[in-house]
C-alpha atoms as a PDB file:
ATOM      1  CA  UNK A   1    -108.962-141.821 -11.367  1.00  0.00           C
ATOM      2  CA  UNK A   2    -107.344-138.465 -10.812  1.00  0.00           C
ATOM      3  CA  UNK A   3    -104.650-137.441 -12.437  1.00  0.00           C
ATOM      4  CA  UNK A   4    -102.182-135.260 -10.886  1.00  0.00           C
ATOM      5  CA  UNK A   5     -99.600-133.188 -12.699  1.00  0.00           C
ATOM      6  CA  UNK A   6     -95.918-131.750 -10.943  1.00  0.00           C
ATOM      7  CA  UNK A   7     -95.456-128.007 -12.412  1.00  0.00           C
ATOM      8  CA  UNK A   8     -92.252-126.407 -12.060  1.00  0.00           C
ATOM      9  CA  UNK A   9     -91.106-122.503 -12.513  1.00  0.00           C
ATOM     10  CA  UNK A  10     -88.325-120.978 -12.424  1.00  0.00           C
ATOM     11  CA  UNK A  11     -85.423-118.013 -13.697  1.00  0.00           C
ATOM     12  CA  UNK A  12     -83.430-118.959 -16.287  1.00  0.00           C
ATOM     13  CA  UNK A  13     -80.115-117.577 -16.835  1.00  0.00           C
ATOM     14  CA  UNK A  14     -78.653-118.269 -20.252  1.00  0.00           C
ATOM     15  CA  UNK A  15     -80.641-121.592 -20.169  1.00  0.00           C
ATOM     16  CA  UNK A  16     -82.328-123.469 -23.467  1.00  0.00           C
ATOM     17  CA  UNK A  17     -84.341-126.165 -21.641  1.00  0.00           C
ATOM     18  CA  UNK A  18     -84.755-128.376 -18.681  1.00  0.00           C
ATOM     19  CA  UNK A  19     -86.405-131.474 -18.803  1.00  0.00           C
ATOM     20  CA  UNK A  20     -86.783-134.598 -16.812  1.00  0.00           C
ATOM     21  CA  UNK A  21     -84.658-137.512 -17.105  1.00  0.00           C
ATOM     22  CA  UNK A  22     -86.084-140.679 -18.596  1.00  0.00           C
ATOM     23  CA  UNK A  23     -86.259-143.374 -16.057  1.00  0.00           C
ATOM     24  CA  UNK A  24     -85.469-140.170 -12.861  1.00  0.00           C
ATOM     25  CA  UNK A  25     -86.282-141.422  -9.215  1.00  0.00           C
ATOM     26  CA  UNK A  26     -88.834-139.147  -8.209  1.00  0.00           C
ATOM     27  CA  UNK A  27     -89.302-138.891  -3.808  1.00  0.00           C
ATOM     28  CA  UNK A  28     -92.561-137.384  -3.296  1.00  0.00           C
ATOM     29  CA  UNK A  29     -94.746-137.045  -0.099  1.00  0.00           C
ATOM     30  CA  UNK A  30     -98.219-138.735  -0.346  1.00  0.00           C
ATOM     31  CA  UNK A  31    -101.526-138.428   1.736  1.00  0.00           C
ATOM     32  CA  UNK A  32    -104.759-140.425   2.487  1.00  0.00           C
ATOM     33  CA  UNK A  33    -107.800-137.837   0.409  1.00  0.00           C
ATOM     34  CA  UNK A  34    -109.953-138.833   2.995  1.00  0.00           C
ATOM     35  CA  UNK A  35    -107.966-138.610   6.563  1.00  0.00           C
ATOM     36  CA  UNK A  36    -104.964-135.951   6.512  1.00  0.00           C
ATOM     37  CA  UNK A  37    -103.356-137.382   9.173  1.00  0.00           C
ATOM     38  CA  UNK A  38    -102.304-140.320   7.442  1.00  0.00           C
ATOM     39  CA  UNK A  39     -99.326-139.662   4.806  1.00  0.00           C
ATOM     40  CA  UNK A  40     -96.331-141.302   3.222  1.00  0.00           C
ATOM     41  CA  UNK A  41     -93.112-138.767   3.253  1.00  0.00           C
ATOM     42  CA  UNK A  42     -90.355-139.503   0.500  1.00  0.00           C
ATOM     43  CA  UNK A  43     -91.729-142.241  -0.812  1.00  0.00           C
ATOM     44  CA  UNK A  44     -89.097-143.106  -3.984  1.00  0.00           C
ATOM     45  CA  UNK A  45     -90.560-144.318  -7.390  1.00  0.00           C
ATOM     46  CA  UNK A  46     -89.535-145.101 -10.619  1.00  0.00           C
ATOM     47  CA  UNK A  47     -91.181-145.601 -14.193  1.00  0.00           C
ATOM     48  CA  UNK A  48     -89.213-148.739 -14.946  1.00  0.00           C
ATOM     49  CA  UNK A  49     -90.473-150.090 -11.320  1.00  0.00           C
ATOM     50  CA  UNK A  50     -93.475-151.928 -11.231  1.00  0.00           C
ATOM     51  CA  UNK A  51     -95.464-153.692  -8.174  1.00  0.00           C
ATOM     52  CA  UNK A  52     -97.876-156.595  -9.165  1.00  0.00           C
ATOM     53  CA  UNK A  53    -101.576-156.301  -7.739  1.00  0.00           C
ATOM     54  CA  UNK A  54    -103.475-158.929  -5.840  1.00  0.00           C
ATOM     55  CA  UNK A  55    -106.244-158.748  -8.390  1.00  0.00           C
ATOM     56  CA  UNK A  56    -104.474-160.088 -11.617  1.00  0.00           C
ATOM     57  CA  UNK A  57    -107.388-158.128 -13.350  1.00  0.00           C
ATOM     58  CA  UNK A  58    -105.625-154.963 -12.316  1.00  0.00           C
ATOM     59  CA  UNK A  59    -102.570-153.033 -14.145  1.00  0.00           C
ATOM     60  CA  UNK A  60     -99.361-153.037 -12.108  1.00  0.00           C
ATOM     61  CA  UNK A  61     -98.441-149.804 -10.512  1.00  0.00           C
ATOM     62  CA  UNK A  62     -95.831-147.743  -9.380  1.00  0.00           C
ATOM     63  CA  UNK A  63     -96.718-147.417  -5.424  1.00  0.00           C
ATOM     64  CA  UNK A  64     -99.543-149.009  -3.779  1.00  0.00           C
ATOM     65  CA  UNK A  65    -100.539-148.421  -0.178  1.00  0.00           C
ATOM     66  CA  UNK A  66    -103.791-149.786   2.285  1.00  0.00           C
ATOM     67  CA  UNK A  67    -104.772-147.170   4.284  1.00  0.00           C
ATOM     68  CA  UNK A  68    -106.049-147.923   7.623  1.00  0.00           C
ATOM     69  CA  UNK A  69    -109.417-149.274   7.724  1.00  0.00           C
ATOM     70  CA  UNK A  70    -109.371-149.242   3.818  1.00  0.00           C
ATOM     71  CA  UNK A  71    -111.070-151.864   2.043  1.00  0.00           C
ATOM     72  CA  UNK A  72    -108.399-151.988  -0.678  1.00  0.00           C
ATOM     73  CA  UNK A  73    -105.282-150.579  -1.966  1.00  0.00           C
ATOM     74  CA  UNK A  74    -104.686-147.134  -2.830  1.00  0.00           C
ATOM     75  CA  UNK A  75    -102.328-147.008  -5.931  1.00  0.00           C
ATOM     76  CA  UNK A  76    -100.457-144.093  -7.968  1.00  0.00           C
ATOM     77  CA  UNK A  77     -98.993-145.287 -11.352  1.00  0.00           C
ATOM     78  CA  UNK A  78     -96.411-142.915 -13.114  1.00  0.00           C
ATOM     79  CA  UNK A  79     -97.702-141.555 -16.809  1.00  0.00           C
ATOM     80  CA  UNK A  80     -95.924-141.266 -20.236  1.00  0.00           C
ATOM     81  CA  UNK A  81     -96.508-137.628 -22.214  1.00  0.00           C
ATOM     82  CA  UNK A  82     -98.029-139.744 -25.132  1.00  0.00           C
ATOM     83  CA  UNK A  83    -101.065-140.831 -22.873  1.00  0.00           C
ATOM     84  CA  UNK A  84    -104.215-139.503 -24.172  1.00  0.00           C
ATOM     85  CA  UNK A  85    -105.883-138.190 -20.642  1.00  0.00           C
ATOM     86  CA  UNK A  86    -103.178-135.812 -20.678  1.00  0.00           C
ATOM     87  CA  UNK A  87    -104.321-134.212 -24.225  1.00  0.00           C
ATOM     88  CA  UNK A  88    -105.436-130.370 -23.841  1.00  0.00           C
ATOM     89  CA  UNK A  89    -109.058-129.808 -24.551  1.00  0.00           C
ATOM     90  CA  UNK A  90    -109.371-126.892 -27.293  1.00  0.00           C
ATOM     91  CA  UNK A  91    -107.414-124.212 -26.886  1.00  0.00           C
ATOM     92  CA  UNK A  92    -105.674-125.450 -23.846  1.00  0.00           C
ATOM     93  CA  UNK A  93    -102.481-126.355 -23.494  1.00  0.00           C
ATOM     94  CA  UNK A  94    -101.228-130.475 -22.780  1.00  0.00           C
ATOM     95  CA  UNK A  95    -100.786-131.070 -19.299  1.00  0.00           C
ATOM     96  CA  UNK A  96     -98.299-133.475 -20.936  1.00  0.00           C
ATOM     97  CA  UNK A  97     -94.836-133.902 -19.247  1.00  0.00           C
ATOM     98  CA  UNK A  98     -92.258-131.707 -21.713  1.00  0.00           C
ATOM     99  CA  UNK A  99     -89.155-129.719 -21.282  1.00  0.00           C
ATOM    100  CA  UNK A 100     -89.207-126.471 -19.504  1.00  0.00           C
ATOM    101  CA  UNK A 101     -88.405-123.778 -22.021  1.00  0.00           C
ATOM    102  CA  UNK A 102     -89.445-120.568 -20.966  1.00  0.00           C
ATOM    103  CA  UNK A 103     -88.437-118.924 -17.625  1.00  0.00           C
ATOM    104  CA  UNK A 104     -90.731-118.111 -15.300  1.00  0.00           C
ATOM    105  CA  UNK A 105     -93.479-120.056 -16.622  1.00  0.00           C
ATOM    106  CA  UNK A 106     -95.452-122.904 -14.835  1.00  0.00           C
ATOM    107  CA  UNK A 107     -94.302-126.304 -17.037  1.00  0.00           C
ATOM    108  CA  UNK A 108     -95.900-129.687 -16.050  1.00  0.00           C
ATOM    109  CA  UNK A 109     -92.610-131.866 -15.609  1.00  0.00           C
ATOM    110  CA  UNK A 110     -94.577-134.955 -13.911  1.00  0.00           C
ATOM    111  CA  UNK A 111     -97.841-136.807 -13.762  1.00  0.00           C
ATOM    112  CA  UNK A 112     -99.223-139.663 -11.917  1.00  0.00           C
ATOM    113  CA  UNK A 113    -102.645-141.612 -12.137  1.00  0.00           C
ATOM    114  CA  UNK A 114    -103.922-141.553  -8.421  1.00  0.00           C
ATOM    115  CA  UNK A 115    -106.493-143.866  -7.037  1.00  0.00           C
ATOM    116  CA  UNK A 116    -107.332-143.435  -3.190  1.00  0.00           C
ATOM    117  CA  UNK A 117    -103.599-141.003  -2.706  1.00  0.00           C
ATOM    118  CA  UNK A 118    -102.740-137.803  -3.355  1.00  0.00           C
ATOM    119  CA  UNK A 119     -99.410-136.643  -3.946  1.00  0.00           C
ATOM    120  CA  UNK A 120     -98.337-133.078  -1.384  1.00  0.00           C
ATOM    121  CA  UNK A 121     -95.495-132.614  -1.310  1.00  0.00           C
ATOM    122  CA  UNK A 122     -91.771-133.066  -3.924  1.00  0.00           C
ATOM    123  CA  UNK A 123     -88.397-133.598  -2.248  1.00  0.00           C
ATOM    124  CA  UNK A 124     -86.423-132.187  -4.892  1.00  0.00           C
ATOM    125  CA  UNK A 125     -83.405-134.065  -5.730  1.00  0.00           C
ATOM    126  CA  UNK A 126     -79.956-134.480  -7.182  1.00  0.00           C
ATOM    127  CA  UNK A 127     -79.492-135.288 -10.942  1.00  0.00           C
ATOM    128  CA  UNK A 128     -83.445-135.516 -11.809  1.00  0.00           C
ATOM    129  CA  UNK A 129     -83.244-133.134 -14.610  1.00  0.00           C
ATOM    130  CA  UNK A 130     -81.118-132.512 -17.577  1.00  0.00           C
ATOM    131  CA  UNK A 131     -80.047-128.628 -18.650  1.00  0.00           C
ATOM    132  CA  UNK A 132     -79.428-127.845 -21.745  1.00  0.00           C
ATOM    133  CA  UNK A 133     -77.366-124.124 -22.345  1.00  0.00           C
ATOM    134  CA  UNK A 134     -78.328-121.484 -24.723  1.00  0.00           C
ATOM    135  CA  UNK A 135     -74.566-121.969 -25.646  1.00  0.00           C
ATOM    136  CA  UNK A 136     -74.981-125.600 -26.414  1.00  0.00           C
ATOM    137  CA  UNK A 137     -73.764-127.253 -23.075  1.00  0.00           C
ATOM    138  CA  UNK A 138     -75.761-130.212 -21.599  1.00  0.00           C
ATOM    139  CA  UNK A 139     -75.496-130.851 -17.706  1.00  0.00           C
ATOM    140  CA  UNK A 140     -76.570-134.235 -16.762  1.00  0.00           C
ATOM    141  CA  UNK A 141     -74.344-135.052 -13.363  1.00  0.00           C
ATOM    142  CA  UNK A 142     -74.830-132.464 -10.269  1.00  0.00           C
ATOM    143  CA  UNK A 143     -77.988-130.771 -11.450  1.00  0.00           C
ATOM    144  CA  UNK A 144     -80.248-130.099  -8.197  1.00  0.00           C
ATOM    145  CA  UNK A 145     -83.125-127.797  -7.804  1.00  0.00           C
ATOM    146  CA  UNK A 146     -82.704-128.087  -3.460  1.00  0.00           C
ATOM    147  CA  UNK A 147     -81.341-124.633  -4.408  1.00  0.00           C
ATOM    148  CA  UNK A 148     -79.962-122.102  -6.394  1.00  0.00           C
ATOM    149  CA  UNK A 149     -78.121-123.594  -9.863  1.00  0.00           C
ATOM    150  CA  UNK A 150     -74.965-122.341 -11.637  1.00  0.00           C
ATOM    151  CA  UNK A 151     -72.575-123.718 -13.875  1.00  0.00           C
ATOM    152  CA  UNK A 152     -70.250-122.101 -16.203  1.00  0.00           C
ATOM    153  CA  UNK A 153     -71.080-123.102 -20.413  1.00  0.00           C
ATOM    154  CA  UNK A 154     -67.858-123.273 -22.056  1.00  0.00           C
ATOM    155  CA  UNK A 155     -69.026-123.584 -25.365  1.00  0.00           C
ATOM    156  CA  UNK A 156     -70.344-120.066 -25.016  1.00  0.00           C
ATOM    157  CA  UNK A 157     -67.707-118.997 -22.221  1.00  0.00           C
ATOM    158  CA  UNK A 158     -70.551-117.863 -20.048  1.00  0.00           C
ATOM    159  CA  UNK A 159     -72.601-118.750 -16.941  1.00  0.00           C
ATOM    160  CA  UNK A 160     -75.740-120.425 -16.842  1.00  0.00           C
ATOM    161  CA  UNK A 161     -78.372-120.673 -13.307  1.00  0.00           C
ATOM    162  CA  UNK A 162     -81.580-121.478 -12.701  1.00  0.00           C
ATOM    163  CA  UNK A 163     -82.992-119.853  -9.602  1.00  0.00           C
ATOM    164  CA  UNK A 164     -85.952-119.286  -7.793  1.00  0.00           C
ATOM    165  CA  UNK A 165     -87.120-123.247  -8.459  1.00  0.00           C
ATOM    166  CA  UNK A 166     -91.054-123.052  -7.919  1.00  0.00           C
ATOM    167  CA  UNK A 167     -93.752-126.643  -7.751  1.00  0.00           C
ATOM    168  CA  UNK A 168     -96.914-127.046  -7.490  1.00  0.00           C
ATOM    169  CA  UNK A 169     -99.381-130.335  -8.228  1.00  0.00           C
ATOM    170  CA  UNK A 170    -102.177-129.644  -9.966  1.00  0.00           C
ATOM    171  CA  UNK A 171    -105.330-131.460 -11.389  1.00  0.00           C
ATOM    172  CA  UNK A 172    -106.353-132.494 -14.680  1.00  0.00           C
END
């Protein structure tokens, strides 16, 4: 099992938090760890979608692929931030999914238990994410990261952006 973890960055202006949105649709590109000329681009999952295994032994999952000349399937299963593999170790931080509350710094967002796939790549997309105003505002409906953000707060009669969107996957 590996777990992989999708950190985002970016500049905040006049912005509280971003987080993820419950049940989002995430489209990310996937690979084969052991032949990188095999891959999956934009493959769509969800949290509340589930694919039965073969072996009734195993967990459903999320995605589940069988790479050429594979003996079995290679699955990825989406993870909650309450799920104990994603506990810090002392004196490091959770690589737990939370909101992003501090600009410029790298904020895990997403992780998925991978099992013969890796994830490489995130096709950012419309309405994944929920932004919350210093001013008090919530955006819910046209938030996308594809590119530069603004919106105008008019609780606090002033305009919010995020800019400069930054991912990465890492390891845990």
């Amino acid at each position: 099992m590996t777990i992989f973890v999708l950190e985002i960055k970016a500049e905040f202006e006049n912005i509280a938090s971003v987080s993820a949105r419950q049940d989002n649709e995430w489209s990310i590109d996937l690979k084969n760890p052991l032949n990188d000329y095999e891959e999956r681009k934009a493959v769509t999952i969800r949290a509340s979608e589930l694919q039965e295994m073969e072996n009734e032994h195993q967990a459903p999952v999320n995605f589940a692929v069988k790479w050429e000349g594979a003996n079995k399937m290679s699955t990825l299963t989406i993870m909650n931030a309450g799920d104990k593999a994603l506990k810090g170790k002392k004196k490091q931080p959770s690589n737990a999914p939370r909101p992003v509350v501090e600009s410029e710094t790298w904020t895990p967002v997403f992780a998925v238990d991978c099992r013969g796939v890796e994830p490489s790549g995130w096709n950012k997309g419309e309405d994944e994410f929920t932004v919350e105003s210093t001013g008090g505002s919530k955006f819910e409906e046209g938030v996308d990261f594809s590119d530069d953000w603004c919106e105008y707060c008019e609780k606090s009669e002033d305009s919010v952006g995020i800019n400069n969107v930054e991912w990465r996957w890492t390891t845990v």
